[in-house]
C-alpha atoms as a PDB file:
ATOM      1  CA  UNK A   1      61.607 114.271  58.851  1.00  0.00           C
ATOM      2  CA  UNK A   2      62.039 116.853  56.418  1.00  0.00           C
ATOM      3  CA  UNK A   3      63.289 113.924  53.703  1.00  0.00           C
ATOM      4  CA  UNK A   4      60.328 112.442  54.467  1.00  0.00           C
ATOM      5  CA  UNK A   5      57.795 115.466  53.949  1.00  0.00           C
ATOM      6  CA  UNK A   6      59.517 116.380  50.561  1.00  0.00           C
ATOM      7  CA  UNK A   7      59.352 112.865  49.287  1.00  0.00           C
ATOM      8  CA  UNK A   8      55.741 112.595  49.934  1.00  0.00           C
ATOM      9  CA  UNK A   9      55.108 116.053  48.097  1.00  0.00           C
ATOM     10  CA  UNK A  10      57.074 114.238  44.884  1.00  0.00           C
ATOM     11  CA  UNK A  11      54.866 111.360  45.271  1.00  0.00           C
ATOM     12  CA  UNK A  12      51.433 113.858  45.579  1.00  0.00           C
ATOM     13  CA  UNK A  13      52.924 115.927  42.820  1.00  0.00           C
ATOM     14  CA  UNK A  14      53.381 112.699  40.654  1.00  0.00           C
ATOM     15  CA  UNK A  15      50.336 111.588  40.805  1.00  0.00           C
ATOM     16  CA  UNK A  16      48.571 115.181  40.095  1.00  0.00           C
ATOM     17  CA  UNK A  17      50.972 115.402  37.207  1.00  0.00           C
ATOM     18  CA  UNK A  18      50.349 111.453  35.729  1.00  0.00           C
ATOM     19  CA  UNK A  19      46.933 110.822  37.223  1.00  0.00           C
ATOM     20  CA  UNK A  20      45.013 110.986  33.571  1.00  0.00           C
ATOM     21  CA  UNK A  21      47.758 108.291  32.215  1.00  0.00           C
ATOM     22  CA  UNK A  22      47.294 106.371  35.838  1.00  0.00           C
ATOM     23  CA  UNK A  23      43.313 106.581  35.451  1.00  0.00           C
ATOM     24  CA  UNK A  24      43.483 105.740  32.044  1.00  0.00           C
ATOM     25  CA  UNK A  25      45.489 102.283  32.597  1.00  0.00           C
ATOM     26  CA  UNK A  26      43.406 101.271  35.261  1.00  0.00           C
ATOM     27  CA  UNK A  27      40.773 101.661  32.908  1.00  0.00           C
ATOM     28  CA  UNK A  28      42.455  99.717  30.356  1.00  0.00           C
ATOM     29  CA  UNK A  29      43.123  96.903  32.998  1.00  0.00           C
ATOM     30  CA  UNK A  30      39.624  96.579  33.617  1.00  0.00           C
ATOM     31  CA  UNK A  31      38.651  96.966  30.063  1.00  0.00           C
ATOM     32  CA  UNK A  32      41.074  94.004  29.308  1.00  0.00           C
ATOM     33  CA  UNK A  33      40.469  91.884  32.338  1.00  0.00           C
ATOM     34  CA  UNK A  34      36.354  92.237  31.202  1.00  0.00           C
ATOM     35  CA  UNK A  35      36.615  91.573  28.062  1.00  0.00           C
ATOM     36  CA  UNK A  36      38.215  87.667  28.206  1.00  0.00           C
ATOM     37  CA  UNK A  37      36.662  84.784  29.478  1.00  0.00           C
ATOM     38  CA  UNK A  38      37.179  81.246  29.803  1.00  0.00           C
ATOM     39  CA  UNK A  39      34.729  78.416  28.622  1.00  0.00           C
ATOM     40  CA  UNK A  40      35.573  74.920  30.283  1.00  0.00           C
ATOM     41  CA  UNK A  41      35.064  71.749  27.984  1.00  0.00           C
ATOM     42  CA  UNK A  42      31.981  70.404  29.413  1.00  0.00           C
ATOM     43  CA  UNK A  43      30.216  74.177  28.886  1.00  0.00           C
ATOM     44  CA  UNK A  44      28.947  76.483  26.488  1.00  0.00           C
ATOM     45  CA  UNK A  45      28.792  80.489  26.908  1.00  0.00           C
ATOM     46  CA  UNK A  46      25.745  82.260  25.929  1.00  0.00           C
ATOM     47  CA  UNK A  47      26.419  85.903  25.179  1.00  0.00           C
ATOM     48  CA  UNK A  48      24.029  88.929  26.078  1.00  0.00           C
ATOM     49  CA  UNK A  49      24.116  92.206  25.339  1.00  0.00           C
ATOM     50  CA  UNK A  50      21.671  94.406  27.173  1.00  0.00           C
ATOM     51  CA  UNK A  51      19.933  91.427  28.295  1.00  0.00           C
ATOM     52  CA  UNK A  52      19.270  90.636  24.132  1.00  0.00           C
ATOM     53  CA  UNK A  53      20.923  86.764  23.469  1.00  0.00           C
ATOM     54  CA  UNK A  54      23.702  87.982  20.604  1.00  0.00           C
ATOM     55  CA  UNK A  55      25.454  84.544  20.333  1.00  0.00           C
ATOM     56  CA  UNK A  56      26.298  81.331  22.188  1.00  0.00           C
ATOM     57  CA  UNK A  57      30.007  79.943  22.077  1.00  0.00           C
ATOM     58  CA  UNK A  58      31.943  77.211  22.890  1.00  0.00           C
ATOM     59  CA  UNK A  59      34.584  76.093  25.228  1.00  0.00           C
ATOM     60  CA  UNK A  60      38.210  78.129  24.938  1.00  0.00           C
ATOM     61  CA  UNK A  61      39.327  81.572  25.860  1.00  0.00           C
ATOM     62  CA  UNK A  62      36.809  83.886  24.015  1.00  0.00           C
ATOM     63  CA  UNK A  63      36.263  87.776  24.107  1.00  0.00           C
ATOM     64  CA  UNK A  64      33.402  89.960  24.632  1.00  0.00           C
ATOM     65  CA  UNK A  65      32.309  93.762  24.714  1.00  0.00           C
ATOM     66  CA  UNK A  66      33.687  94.419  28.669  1.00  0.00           C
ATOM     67  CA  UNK A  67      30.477  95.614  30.474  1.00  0.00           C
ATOM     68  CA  UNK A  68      28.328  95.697  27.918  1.00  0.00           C
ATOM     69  CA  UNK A  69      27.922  91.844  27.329  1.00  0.00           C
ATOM     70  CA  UNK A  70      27.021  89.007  29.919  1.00  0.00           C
ATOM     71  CA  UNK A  71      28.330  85.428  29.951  1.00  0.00           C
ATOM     72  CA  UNK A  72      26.022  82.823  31.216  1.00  0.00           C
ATOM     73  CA  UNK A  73      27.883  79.704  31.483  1.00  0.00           C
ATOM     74  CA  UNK A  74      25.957  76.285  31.088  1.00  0.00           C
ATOM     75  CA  UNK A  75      27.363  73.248  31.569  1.00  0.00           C
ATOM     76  CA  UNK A  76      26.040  71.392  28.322  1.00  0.00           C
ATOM     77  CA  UNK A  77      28.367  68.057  28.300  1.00  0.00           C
ATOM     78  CA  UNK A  78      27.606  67.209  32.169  1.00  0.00           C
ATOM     79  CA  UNK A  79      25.031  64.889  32.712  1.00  0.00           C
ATOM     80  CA  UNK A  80      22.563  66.276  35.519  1.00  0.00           C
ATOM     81  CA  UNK A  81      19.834  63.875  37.760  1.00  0.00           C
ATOM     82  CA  UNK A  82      16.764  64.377  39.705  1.00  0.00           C
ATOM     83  CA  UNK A  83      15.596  61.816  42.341  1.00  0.00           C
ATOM     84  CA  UNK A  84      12.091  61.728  43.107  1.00  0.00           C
ATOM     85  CA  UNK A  85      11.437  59.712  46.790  1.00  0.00           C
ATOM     86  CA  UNK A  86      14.479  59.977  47.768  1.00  0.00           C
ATOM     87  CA  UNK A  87      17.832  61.799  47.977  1.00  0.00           C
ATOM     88  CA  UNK A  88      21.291  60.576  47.749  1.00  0.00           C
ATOM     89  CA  UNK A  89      22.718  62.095  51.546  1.00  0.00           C
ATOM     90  CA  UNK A  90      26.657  60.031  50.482  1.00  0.00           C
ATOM     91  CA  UNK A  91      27.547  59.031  47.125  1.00  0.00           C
ATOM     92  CA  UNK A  92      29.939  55.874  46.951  1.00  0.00           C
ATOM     93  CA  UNK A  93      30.413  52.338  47.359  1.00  0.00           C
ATOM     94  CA  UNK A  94      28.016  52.006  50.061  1.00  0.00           C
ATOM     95  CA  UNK A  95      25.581  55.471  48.868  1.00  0.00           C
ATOM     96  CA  UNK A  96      23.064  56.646  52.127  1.00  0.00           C
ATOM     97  CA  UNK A  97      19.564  58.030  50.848  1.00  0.00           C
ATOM     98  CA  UNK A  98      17.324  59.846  52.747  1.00  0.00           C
ATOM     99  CA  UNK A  99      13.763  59.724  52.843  1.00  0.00           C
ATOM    100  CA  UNK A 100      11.658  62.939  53.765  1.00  0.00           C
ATOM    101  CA  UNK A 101       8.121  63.846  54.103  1.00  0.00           C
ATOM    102  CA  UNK A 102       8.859  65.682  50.995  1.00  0.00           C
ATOM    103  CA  UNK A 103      10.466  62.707  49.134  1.00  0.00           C
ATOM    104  CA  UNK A 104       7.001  60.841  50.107  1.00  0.00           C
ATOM    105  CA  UNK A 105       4.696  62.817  49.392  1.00  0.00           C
ATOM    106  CA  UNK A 106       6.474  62.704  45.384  1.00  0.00           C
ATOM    107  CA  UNK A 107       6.855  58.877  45.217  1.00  0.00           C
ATOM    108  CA  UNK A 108       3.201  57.853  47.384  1.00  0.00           C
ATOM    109  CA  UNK A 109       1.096  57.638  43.768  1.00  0.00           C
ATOM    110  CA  UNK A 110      -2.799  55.859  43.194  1.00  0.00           C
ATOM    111  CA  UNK A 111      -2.748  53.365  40.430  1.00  0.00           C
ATOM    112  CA  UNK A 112      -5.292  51.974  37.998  1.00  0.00           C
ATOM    113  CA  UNK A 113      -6.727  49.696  39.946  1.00  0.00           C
ATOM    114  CA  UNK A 114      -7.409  52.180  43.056  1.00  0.00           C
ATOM    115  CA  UNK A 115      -3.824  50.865  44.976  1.00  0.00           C
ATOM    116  CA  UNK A 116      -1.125  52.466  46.491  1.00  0.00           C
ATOM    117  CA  UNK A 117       1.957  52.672  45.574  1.00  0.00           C
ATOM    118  CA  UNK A 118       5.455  53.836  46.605  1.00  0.00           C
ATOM    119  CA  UNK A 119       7.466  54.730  43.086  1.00  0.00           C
ATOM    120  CA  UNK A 120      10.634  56.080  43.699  1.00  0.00           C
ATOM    121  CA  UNK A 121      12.821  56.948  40.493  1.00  0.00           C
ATOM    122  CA  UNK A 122      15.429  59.173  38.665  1.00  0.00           C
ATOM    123  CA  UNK A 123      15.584  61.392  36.181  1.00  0.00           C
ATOM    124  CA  UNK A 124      18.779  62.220  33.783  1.00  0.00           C
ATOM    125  CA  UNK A 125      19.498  64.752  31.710  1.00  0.00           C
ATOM    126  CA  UNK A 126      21.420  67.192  29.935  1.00  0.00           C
ATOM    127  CA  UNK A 127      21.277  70.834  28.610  1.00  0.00           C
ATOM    128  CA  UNK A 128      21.309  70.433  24.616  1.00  0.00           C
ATOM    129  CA  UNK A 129      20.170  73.905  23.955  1.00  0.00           C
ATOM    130  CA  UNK A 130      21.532  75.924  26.506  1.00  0.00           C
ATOM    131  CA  UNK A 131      19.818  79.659  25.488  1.00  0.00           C
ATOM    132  CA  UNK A 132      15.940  77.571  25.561  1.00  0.00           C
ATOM    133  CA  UNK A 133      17.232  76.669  28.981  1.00  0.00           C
ATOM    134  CA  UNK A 134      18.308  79.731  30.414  1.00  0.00           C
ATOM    135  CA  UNK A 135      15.757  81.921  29.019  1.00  0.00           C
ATOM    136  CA  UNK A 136      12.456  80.406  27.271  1.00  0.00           C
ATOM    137  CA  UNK A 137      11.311  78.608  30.714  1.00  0.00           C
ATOM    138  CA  UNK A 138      11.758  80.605  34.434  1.00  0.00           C
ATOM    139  CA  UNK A 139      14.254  77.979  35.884  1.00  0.00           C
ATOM    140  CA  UNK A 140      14.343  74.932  33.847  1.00  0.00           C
ATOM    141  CA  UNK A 141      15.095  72.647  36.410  1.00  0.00           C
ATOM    142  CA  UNK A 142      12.021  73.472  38.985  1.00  0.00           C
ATOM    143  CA  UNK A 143       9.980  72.495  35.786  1.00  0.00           C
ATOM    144  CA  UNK A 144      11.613  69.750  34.402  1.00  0.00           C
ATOM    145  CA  UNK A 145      10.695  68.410  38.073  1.00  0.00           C
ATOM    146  CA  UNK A 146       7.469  69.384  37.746  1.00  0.00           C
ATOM    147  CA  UNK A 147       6.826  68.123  34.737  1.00  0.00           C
ATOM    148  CA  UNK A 148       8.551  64.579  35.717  1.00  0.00           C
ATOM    149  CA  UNK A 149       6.605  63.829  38.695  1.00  0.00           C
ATOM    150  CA  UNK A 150       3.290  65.018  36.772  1.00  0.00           C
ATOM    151  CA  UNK A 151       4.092  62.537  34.062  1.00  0.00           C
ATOM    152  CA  UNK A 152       5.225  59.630  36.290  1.00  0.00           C
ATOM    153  CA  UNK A 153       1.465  59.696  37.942  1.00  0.00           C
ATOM    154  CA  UNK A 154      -0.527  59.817  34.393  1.00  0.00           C
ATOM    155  CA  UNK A 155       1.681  56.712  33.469  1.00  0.00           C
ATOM    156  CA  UNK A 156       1.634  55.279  36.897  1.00  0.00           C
ATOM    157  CA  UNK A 157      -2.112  56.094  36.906  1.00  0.00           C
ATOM    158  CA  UNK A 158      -3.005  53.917  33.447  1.00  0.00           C
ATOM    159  CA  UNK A 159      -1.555  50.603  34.972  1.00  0.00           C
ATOM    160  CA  UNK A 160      -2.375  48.455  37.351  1.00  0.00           C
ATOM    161  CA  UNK A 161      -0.465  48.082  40.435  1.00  0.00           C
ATOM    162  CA  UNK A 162       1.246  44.482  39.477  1.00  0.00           C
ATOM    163  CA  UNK A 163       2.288  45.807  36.879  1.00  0.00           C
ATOM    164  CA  UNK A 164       3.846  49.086  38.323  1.00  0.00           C
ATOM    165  CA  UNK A 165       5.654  46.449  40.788  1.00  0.00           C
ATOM    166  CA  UNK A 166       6.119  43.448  38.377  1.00  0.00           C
ATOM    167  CA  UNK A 167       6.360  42.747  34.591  1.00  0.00           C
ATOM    168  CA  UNK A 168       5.693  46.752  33.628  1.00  0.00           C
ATOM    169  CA  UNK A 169       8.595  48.479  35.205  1.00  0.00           C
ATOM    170  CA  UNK A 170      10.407  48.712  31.803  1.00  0.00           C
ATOM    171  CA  UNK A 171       7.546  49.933  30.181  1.00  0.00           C
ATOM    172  CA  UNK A 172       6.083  52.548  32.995  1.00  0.00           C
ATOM    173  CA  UNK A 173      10.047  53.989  32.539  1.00  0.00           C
ATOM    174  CA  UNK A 174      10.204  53.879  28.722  1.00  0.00           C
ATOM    175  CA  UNK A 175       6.705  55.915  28.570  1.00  0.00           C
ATOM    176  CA  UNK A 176       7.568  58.387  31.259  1.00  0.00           C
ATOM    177  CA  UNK A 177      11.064  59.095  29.241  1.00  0.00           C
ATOM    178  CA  UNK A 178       8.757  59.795  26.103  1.00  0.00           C
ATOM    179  CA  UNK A 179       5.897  62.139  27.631  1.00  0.00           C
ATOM    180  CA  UNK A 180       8.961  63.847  29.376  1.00  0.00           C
ATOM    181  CA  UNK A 181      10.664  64.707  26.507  1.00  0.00           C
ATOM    182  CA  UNK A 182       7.539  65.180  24.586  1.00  0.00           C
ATOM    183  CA  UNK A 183       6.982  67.975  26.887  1.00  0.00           C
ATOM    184  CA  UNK A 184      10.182  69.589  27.386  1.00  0.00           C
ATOM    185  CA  UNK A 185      10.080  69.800  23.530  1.00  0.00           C
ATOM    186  CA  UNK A 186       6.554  71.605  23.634  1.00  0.00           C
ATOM    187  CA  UNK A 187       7.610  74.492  26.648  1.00  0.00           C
ATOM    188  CA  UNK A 188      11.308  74.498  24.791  1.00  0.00           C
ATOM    189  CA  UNK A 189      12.937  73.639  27.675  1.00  0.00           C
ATOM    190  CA  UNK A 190      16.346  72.717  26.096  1.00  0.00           C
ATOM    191  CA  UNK A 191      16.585  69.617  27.790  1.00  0.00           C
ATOM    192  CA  UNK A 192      17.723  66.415  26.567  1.00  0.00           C
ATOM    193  CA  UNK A 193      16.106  63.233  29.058  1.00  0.00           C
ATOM    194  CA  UNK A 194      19.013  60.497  28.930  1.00  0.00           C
ATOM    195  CA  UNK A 195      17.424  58.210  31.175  1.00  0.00           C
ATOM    196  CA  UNK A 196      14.564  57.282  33.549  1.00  0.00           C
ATOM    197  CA  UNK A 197      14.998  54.528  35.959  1.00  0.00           C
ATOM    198  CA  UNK A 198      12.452  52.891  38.163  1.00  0.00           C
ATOM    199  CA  UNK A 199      15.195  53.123  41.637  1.00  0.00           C
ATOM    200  CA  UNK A 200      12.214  51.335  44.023  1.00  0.00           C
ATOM    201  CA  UNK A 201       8.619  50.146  43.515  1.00  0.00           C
ATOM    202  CA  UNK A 202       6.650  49.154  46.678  1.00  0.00           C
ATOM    203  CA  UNK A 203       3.479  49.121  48.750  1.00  0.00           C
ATOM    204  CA  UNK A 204       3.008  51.399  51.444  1.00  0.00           C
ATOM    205  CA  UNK A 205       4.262  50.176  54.963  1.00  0.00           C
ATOM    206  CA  UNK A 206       1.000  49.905  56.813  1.00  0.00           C
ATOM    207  CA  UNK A 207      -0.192  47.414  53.937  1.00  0.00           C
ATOM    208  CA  UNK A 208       3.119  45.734  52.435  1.00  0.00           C
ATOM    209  CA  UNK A 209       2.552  42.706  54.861  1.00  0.00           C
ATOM    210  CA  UNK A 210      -1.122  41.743  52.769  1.00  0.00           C
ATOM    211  CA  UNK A 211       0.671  42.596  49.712  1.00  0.00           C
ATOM    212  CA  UNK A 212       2.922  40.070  49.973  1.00  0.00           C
ATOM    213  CA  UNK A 213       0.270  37.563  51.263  1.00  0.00           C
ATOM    214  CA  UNK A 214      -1.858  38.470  48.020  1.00  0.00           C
ATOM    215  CA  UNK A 215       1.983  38.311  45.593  1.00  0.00           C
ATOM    216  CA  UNK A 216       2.830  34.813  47.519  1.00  0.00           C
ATOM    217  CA  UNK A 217      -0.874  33.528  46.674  1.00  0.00           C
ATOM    218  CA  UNK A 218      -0.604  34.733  43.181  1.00  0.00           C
ATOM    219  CA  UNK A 219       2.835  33.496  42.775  1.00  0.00           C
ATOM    220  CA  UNK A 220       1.604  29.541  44.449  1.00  0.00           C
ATOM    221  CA  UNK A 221      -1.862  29.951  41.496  1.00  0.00           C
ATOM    222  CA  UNK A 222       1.291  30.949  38.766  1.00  0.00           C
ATOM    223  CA  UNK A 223       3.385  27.603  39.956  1.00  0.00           C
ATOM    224  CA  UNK A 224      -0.199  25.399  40.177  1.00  0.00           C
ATOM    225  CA  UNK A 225      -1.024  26.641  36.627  1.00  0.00           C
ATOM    226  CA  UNK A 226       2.503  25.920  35.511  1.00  0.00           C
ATOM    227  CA  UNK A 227       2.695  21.978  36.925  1.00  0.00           C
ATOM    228  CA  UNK A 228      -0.344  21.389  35.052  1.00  0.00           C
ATOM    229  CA  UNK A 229       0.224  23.075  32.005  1.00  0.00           C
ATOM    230  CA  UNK A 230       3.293  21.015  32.024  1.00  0.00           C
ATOM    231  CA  UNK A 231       1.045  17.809  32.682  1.00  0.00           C
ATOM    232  CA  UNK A 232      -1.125  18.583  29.811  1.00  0.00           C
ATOM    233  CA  UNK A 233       2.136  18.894  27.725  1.00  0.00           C
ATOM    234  CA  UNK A 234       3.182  15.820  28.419  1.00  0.00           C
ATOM    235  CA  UNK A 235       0.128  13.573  28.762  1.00  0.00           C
ATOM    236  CA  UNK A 236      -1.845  14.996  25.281  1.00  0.00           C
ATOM    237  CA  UNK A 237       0.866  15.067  22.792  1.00  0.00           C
ATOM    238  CA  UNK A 238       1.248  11.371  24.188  1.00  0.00           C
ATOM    239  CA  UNK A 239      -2.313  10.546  23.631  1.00  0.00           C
ATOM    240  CA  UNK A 240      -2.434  12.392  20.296  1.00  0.00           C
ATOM    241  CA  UNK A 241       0.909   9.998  18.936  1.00  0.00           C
ATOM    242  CA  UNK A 242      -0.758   6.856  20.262  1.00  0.00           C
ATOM    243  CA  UNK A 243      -4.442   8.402  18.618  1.00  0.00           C
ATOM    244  CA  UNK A 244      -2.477   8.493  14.979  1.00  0.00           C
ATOM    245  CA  UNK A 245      -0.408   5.414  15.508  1.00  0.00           C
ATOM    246  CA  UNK A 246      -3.738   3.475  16.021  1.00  0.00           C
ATOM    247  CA  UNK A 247      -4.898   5.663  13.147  1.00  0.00           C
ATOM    248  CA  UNK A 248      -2.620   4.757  10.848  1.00  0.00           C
ATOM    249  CA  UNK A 249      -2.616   0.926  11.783  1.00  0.00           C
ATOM    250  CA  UNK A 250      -6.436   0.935  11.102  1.00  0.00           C
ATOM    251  CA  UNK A 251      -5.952   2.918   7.263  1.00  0.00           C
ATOM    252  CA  UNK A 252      -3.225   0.112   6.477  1.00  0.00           C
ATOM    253  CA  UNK A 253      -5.335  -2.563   7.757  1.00  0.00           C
ATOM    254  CA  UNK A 254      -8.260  -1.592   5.799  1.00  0.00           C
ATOM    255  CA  UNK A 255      -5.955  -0.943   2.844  1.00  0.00           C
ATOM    256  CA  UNK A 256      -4.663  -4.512   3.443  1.00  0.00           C
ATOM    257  CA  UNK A 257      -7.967  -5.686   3.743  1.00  0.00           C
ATOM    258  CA  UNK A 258      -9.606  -3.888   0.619  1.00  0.00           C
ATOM    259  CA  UNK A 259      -6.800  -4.836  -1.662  1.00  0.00           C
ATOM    260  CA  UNK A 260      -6.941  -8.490  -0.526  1.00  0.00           C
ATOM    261  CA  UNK A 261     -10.946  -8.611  -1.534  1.00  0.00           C
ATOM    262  CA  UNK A 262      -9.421  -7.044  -4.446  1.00  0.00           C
ATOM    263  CA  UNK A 263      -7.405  -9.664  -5.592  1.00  0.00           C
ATOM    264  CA  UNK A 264      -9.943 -12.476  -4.048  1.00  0.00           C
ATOM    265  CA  UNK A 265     -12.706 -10.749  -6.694  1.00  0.00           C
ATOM    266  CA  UNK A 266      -9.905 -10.689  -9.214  1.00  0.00           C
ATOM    267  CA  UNK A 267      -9.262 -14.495  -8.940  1.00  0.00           C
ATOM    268  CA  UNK A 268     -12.581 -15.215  -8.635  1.00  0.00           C
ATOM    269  CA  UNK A 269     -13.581 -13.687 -12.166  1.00  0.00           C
ATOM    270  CA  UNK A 270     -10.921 -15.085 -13.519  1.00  0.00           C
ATOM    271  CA  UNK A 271     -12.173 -18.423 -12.367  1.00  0.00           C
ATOM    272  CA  UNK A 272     -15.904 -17.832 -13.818  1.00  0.00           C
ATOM    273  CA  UNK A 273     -14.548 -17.010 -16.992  1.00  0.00           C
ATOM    274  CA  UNK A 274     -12.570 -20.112 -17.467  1.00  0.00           C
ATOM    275  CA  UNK A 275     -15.807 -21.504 -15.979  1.00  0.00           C
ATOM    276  CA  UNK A 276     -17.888 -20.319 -18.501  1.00  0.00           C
ATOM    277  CA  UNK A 277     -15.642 -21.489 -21.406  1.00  0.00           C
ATOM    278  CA  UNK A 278     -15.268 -24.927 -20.366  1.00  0.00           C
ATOM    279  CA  UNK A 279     -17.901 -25.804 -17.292  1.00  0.00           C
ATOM    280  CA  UNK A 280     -16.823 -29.733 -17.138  1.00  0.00           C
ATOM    281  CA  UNK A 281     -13.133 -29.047 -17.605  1.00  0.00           C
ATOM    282  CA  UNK A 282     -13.256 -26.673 -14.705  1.00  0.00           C
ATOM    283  CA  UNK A 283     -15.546 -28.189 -12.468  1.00  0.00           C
ATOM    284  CA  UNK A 284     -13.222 -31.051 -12.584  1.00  0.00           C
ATOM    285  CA  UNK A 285      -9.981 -29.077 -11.979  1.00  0.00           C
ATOM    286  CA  UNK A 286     -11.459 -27.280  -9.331  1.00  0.00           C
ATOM    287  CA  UNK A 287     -12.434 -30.502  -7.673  1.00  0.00           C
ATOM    288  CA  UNK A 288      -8.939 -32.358  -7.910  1.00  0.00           C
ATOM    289  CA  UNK A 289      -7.550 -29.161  -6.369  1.00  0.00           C
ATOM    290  CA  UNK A 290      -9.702 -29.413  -3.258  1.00  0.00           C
ATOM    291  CA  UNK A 291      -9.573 -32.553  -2.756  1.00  0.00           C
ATOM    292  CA  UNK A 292      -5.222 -32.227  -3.155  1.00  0.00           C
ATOM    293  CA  UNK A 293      -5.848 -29.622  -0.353  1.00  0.00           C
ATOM    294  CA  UNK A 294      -7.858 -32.030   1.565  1.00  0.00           C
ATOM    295  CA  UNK A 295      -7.164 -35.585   1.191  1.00  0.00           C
ATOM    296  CA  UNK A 296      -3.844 -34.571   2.977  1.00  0.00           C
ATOM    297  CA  UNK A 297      -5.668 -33.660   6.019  1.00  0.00           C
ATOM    298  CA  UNK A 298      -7.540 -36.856   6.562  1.00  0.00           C
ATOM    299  CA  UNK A 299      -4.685 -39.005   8.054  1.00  0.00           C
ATOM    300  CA  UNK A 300      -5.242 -42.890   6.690  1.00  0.00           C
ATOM    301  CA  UNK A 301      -7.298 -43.564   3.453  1.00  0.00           C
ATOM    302  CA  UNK A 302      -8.713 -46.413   2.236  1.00  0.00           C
ATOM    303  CA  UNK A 303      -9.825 -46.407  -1.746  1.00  0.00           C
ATOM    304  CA  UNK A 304     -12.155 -48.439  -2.729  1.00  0.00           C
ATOM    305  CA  UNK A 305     -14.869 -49.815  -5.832  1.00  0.00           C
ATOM    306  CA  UNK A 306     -17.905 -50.685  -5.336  1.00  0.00           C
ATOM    307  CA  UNK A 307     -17.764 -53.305  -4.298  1.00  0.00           C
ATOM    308  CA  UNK A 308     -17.063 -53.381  -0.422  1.00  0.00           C
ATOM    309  CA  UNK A 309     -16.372 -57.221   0.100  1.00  0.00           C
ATOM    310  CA  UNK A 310     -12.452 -57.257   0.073  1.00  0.00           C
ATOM    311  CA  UNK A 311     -12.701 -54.275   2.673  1.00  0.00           C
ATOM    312  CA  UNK A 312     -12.339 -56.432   5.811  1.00  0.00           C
ATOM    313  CA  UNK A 313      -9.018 -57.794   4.806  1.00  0.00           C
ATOM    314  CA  UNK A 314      -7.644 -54.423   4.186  1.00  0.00           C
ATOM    315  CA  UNK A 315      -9.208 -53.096   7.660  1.00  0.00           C
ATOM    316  CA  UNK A 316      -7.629 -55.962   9.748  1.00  0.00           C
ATOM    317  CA  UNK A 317      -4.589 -55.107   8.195  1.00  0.00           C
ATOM    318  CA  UNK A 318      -4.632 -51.454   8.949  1.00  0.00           C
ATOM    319  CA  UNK A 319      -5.441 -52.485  12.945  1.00  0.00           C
ATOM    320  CA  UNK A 320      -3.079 -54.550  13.439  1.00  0.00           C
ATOM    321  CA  UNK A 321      -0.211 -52.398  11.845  1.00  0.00           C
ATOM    322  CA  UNK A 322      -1.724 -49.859  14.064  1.00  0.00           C
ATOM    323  CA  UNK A 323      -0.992 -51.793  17.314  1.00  0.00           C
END
């Protein structure tokens, strides 16, 4: 007992002796522990001293004043989403949403055309300027929500609802990526929008039945329009080919035609003026040639003077070489 009592009055007497030097290098641990941090790959460190931003850094061990400066760590290389009508309850291979009044009331939207529509979508993002998000806008991500859904209805609002469900998805996502950013730029939000995709675009429940009545009816007029604008193809063109065929085979007949009256007119005055030079000469020539183009024609031929008495002879003859 008494070994026991006297080392615990060396230990007391120690520490009164050595408790400056023990104070001192707690101190210093503290100091030393405070004043390193670590900055992971995918973040950046913004730096504040008295609650005044002195400097952002980047990933690494890195040192600061200990106690007097505050790290904020953002992660700036991690891309970050928002789904609006839904939320994602398992992520994987086969990924569970769930569907809330909440979620509904944010994707339930009035189009142009005064219809209802459920828009459900996603929004992704990452921090590019990591002091504008931490400190220009009173959390960043409450507004960039905000903001999104605000958007989604303008854009959604300006278009009809076909085309919210059809042919304008692409565009209804490109625009609400632009006014997004647009406005993150204008609040300095330090926000980057990657991405917005359309997840699921349909009618309300209580009137998706008559919806698709009214697409199917639509989609039938589409097909009907398409058979006969493929009819038209075929049968015009068609009509138009046969249209310049005949055309064509009327120019070259006339062409044929006009250049044979041509030549006719040609030969003809030709003709007169030989006519004119010698009248007899050609009267005469112009007779032996008809009659060598018709004397052929006129089977047996019988020449005679005239005098028609030795004509009998010459006709019994003929008859009976005939029989």
């Amino acid at each position: 007992m008494a070994n026991n009592q006297s080392y615990e009055v060396d230990i007391e007497q120690l520490l009164r002796k050595h408790y400056k030097k023990i104070i001192a290098v707690l101190v210093g641990v503290l100091l030393v522990s405070d004043a390193f941090f670590q900055i992971e790959p995918e973040e950046a460190g913004v730096v504040t001293r008295f609650g005044e931003h002195v400097r952002t850094v980047g990933s690494g061990l890195k040192t600061k004043i200990p106690y007097l400066e505050t790290v904020y760590k953002v992660p700036v290389e991690r891309q970050k989403k928002q789904e609006f009508g839904f939320r994602t309850q398992e992520p994987g291979v086969r990924t569970r949403y769930a569907r809330g009044s909440r979620a509904k009331d944010e994707s339930l939207m009035l189009t142009g055309d005064l219809n209802l529509a459920n828009v459900e979508w996603v929004v992704q993002y990452r921090v590019d300027n990591p002091y504008n998000y931490l400190f220009k806008v009173r959390n960043a991500d409450n507004t960039l929500r905000a903001i999104s859904e605000a958007v989604m209805r303008q854009v959604v609002g300006d278009r009809t609802v076909n085309e919210v469900l059809t042919v304008g998805r692409a565009e209804v996502a490109s625009k609400v990526k632009e006014l997004i950013q647009k406005t993150c730029r204008e609040y300095s939000l330090g926000v980057q929008i990657a991405q917005v995709v359309l997840q699921d675009v349909n009618p309300p429940e209580p009137v998706k039945a008559a919806f698709n009545a009214v697409n199917e009816a639509q989609q039938e007029k589409e097909t009907l329009i398409n058979q006969a604008k493929s009819a038209y193809n075929k049968v015009i063109p068609k009509a138009r080919g046969q249209a310049e065929a005949t055309i064509q085979k009327a120019e070259g007949y006339a062409t044929k035609r006009v250049n044979s009256a041509k030549g006719d007119v040609a030969r003809f005055n030709a003709v007169y003026k030989e006519y004119r030079r010698a009248p007899e000469v050609t009267k005469r020539r112009i007779y032996l040639e008809a009659m060598q183009e018709v004397i052929p024609k006129l089977g047996d031929k019988v020449i005679t003077s005239g005098d028609d008495s030795n004509m009998i002879p010459l006709l019994n003859m003929q008859l009976k070489k005939n029989k």
